[in-house]
Protein backbone atom coordinates (compact mmCIF):
# COMPACT_ATOMS: atom_id res chain seq x y z
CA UNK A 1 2.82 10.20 23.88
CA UNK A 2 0.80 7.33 22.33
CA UNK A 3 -0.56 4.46 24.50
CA UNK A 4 0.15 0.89 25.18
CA UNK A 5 -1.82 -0.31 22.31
CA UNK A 6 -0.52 2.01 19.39
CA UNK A 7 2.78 1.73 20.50
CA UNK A 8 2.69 -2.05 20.64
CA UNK A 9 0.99 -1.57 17.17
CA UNK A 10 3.75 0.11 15.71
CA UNK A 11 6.59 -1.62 17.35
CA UNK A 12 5.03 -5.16 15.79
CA UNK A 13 4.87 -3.85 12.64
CA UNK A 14 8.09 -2.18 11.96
CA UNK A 15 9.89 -5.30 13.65
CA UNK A 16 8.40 -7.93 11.82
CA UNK A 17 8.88 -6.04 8.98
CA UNK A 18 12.58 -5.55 9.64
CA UNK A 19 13.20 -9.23 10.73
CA UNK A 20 11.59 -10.10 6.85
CA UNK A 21 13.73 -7.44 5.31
CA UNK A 22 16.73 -9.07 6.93
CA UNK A 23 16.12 -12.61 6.19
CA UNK A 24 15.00 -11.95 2.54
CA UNK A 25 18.42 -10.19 2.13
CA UNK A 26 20.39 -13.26 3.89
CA UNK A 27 18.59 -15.86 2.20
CA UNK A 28 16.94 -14.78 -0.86
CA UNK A 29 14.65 -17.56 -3.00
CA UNK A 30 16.08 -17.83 -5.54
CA UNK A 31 18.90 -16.20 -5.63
CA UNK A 32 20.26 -12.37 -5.75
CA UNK A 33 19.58 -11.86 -8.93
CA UNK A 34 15.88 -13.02 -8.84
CA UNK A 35 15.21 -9.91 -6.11
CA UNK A 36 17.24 -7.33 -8.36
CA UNK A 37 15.29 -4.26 -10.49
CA UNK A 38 16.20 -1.39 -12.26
CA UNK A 39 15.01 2.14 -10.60
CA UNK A 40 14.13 5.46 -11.80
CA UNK A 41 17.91 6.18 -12.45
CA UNK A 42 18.57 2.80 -14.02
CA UNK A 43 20.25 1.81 -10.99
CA UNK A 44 20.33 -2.10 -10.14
CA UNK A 45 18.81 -1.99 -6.55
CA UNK A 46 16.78 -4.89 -4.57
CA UNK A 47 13.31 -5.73 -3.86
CA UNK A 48 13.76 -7.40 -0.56
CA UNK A 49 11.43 -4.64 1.07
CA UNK A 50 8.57 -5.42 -0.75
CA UNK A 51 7.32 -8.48 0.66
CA UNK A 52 8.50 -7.83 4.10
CA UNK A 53 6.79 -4.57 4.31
CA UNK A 54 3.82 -6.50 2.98
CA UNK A 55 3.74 -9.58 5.40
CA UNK A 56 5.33 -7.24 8.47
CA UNK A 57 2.38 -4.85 8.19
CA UNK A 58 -0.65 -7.04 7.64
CA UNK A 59 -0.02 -9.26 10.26
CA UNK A 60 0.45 -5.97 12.32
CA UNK A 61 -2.99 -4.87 11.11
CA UNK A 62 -4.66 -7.96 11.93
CA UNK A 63 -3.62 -7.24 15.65
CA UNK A 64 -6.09 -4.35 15.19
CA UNK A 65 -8.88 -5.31 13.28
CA UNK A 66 -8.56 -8.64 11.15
CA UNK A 67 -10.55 -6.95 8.46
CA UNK A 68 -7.68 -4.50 7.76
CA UNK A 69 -5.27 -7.25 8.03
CA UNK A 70 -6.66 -8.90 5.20
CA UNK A 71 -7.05 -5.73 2.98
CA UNK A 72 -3.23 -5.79 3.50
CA UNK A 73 -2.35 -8.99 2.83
CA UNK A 74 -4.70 -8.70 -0.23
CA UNK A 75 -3.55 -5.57 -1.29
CA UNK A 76 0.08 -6.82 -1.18
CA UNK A 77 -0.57 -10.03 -2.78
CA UNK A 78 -1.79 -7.98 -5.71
CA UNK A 79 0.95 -5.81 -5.78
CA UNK A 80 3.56 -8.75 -5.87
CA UNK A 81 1.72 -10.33 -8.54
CA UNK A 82 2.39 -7.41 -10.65
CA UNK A 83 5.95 -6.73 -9.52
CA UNK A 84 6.27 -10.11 -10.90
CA UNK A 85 4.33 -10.00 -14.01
CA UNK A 86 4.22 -6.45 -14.98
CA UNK A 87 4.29 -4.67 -17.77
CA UNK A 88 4.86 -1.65 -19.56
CA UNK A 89 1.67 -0.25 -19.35
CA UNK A 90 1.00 2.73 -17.09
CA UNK A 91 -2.56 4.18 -16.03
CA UNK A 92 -5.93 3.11 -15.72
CA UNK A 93 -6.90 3.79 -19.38
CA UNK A 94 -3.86 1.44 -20.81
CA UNK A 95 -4.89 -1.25 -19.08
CA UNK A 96 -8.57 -0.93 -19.12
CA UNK A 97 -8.22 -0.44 -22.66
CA UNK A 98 -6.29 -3.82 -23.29
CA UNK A 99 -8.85 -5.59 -21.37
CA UNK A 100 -11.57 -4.24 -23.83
CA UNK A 101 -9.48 -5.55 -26.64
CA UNK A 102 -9.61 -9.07 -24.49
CA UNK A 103 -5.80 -8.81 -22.93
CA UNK A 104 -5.92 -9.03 -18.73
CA UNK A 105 -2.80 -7.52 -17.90
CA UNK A 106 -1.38 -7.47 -14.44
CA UNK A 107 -2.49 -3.82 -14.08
CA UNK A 108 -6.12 -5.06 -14.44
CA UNK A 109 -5.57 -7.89 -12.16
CA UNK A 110 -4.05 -5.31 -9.13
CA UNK A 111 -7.05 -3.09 -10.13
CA UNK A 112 -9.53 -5.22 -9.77
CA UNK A 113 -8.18 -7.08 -6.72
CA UNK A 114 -7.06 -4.42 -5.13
CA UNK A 115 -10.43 -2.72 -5.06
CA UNK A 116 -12.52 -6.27 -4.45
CA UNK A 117 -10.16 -6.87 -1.55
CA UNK A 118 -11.19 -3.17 -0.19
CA UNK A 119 -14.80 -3.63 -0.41
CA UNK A 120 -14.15 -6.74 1.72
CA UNK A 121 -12.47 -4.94 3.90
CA UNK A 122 -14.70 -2.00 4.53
CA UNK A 123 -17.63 -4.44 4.46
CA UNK A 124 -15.63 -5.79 8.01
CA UNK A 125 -14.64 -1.96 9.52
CA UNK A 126 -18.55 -0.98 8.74
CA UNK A 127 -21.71 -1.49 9.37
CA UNK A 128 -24.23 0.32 6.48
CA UNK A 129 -24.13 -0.12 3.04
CA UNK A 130 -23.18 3.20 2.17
CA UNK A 131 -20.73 3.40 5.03
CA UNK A 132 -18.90 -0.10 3.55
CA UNK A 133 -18.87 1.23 -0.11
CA UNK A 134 -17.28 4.41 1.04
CA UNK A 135 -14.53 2.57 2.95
CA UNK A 136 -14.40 0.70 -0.07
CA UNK A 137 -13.04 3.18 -1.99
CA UNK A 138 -11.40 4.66 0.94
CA UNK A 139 -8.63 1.77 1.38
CA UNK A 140 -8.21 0.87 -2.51
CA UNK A 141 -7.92 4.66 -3.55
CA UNK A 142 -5.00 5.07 -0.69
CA UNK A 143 -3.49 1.59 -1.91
CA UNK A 144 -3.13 3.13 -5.58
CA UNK A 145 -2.39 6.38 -4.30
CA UNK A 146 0.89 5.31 -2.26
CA UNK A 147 1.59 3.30 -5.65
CA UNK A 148 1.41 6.26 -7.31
CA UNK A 149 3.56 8.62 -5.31
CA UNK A 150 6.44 5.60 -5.30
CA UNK A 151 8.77 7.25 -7.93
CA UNK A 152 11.78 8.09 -6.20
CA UNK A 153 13.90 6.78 -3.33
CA UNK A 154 11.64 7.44 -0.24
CA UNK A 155 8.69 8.97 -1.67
CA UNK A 156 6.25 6.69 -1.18
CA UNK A 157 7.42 5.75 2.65
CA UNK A 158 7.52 9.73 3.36
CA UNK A 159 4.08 10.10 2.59
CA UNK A 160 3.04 7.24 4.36
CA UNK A 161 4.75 8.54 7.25
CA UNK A 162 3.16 12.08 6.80
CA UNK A 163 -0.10 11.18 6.14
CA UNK A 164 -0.41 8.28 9.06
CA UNK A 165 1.30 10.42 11.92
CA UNK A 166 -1.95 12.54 12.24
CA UNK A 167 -3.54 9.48 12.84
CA UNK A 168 -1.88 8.23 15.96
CA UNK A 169 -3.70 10.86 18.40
CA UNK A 170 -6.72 8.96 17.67
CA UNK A 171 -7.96 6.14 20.10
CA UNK A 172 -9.15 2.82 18.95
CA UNK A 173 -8.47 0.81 16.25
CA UNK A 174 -7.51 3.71 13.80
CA UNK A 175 -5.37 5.00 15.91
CA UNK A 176 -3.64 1.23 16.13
CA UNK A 177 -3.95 0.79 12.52
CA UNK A 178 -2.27 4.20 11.86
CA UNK A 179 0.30 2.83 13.95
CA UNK A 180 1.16 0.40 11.43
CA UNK A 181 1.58 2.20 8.51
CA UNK A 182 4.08 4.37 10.57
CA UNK A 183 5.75 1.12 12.03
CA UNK A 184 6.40 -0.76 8.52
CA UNK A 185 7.26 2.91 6.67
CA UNK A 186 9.71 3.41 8.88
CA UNK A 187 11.66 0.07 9.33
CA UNK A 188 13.00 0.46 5.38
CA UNK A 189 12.73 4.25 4.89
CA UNK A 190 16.99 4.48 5.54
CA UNK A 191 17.61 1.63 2.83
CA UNK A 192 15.03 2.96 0.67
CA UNK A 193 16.45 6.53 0.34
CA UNK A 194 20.00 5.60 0.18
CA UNK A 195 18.38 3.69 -3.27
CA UNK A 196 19.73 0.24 -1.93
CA UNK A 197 16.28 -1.36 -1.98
CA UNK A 198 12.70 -1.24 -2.70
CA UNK A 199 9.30 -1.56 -1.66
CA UNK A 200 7.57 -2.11 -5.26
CA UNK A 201 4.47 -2.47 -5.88
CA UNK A 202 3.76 -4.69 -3.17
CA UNK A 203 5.27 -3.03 -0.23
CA UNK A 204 3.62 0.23 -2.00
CA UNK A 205 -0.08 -1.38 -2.03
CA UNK A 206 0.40 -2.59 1.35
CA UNK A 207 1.34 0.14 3.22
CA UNK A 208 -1.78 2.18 1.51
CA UNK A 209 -4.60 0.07 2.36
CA UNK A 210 -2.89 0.10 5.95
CA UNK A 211 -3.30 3.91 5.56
CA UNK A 212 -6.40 3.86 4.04
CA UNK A 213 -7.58 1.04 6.63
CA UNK A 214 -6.67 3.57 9.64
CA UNK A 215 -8.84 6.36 8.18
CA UNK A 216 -11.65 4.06 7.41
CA UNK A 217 -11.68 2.92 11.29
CA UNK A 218 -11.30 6.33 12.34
CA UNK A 219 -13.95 8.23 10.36
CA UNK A 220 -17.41 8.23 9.77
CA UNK A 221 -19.68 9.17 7.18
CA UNK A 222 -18.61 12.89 6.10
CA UNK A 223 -14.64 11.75 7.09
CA UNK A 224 -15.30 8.53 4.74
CA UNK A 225 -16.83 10.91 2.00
CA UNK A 226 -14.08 13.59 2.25
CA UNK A 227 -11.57 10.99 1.83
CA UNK A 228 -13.17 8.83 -0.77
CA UNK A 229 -13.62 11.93 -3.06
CA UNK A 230 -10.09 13.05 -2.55
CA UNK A 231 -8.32 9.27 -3.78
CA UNK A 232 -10.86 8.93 -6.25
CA UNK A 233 -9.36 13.08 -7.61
CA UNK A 234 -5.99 11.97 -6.71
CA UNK A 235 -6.40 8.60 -8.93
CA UNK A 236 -7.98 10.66 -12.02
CA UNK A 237 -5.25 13.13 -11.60
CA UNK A 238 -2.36 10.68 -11.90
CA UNK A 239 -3.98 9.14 -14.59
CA UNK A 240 -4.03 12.16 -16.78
CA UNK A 241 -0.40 12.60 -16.11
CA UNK A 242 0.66 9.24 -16.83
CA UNK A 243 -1.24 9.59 -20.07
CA UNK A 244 0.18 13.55 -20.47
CA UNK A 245 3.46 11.38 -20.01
CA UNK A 246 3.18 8.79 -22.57
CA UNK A 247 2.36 11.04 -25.10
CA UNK A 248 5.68 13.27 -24.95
């Protein structure tokens, strides 16, 4: 069993998360249609999830440490922002590349705030230099690395739920913060894998720095290093197959 204050943790998240879910679905700005995107299949499905997973889960993660809670709300700010504005650019490169060429696209926006908002973040959870620039990399690499992963119905939200559920045997506030990620993963995982919503890139981005967030509280130096090497593989890796990909 997990204690009082993971359990709390995880009860706070995926209920504040499914109270947003609900009221963006009764009462969506806008209107309907303004909340509507097409999904791998071309199907016309919702994106209601996204910023209640978002909102649901940092404020959950600001229970635990506010440092986390902001690389959350930071995280999924950045992600909205390009759920928004987005465009059809995939991978690092593309978007690095239009920079060069003077063109900020919202890819280079979520990069860059995405990984300032982590180095905030792990400058919070951690006290040495090294030990900060490690978590760093920690909690942006897991943000992009849930992103990645989001391609089909439930994909994302399964690994989130796989990779945090290890996490809630530890004590503390990684323990808490893994709590989270589990809390706000599963309050949409049944509408997200019947395809009748969404969690974008903002619900995606969210959910990973809360991931990344829980191993940066729970780890030290060698943990922080392990991990850091294996987002930073996992982001070079995706970006060779979104490029393999573009090329076909």
């Amino acid at each position: 069993m997990i204690g009082t204050r993971k359990s709390g943790s995880l009860l706070l998240s995926a209920a504040l998360t499914r109270a947003g879910f609900a009221l963006l679905r009764a009462h969506p700005p806008g209107g309907p249609a303004r909340w509507e995107r097409k999904n791998h299949a071309g199907r016309t499905v919702e994106l209601c999830a996204a910023p209640a997973v978002a909102l649901g889960t940092a404020v959950a993660a600001a229970r635990a440490h506010p440092g986390a809670g902001l690389a959350v709300l930071a995280a999924g700010a950045c992600g909205a922002y390009d759920d928004v504005a987005g465009d059809h650019r995939r991978g690092f490169r593309a978007h690095l590349g239009a920079l060069r060429n003077g063109e900020v696209t919202s890819g280079a926006v979520k990069l860059f705030g995405v990984s300032a908002a982590g180095l905030v973040a792990g400058a919070l959870l951690k006290e040495r230099p090294v030990d900060r620039l490690l978590a760093g990399v920690v909690i942006a690499g897991a943000a992009h690395f849930v992103n990645l992963v989001d391609v089909r119905p439930g994909r994302a939200l399964g690994a989130v739920l796989a990779l945090a559920a290890p996490g809630l045997l530890r004590n503390g506030p990684g323990g808490e913060l893994a709590a989270v990620a589990v809390g706000g993963a599963a309050a949409v995982l049944r509408e997200d894998l019947g395809g009748r919503t969404m969690i974008g890139d903002t619900g995606a981005h969210a959910l990973g720095a809360a991931l990344g967030a829980a191993v940066v509280a729970g780890n030290r130096r060698p943990g922080l290093l392990v991990h850091a090497v294996a987002v930073v593989a996992a982001a070079v890796y995706g970006d060779r197959v979104t490029a393999w990909a573009r090329s076909r």
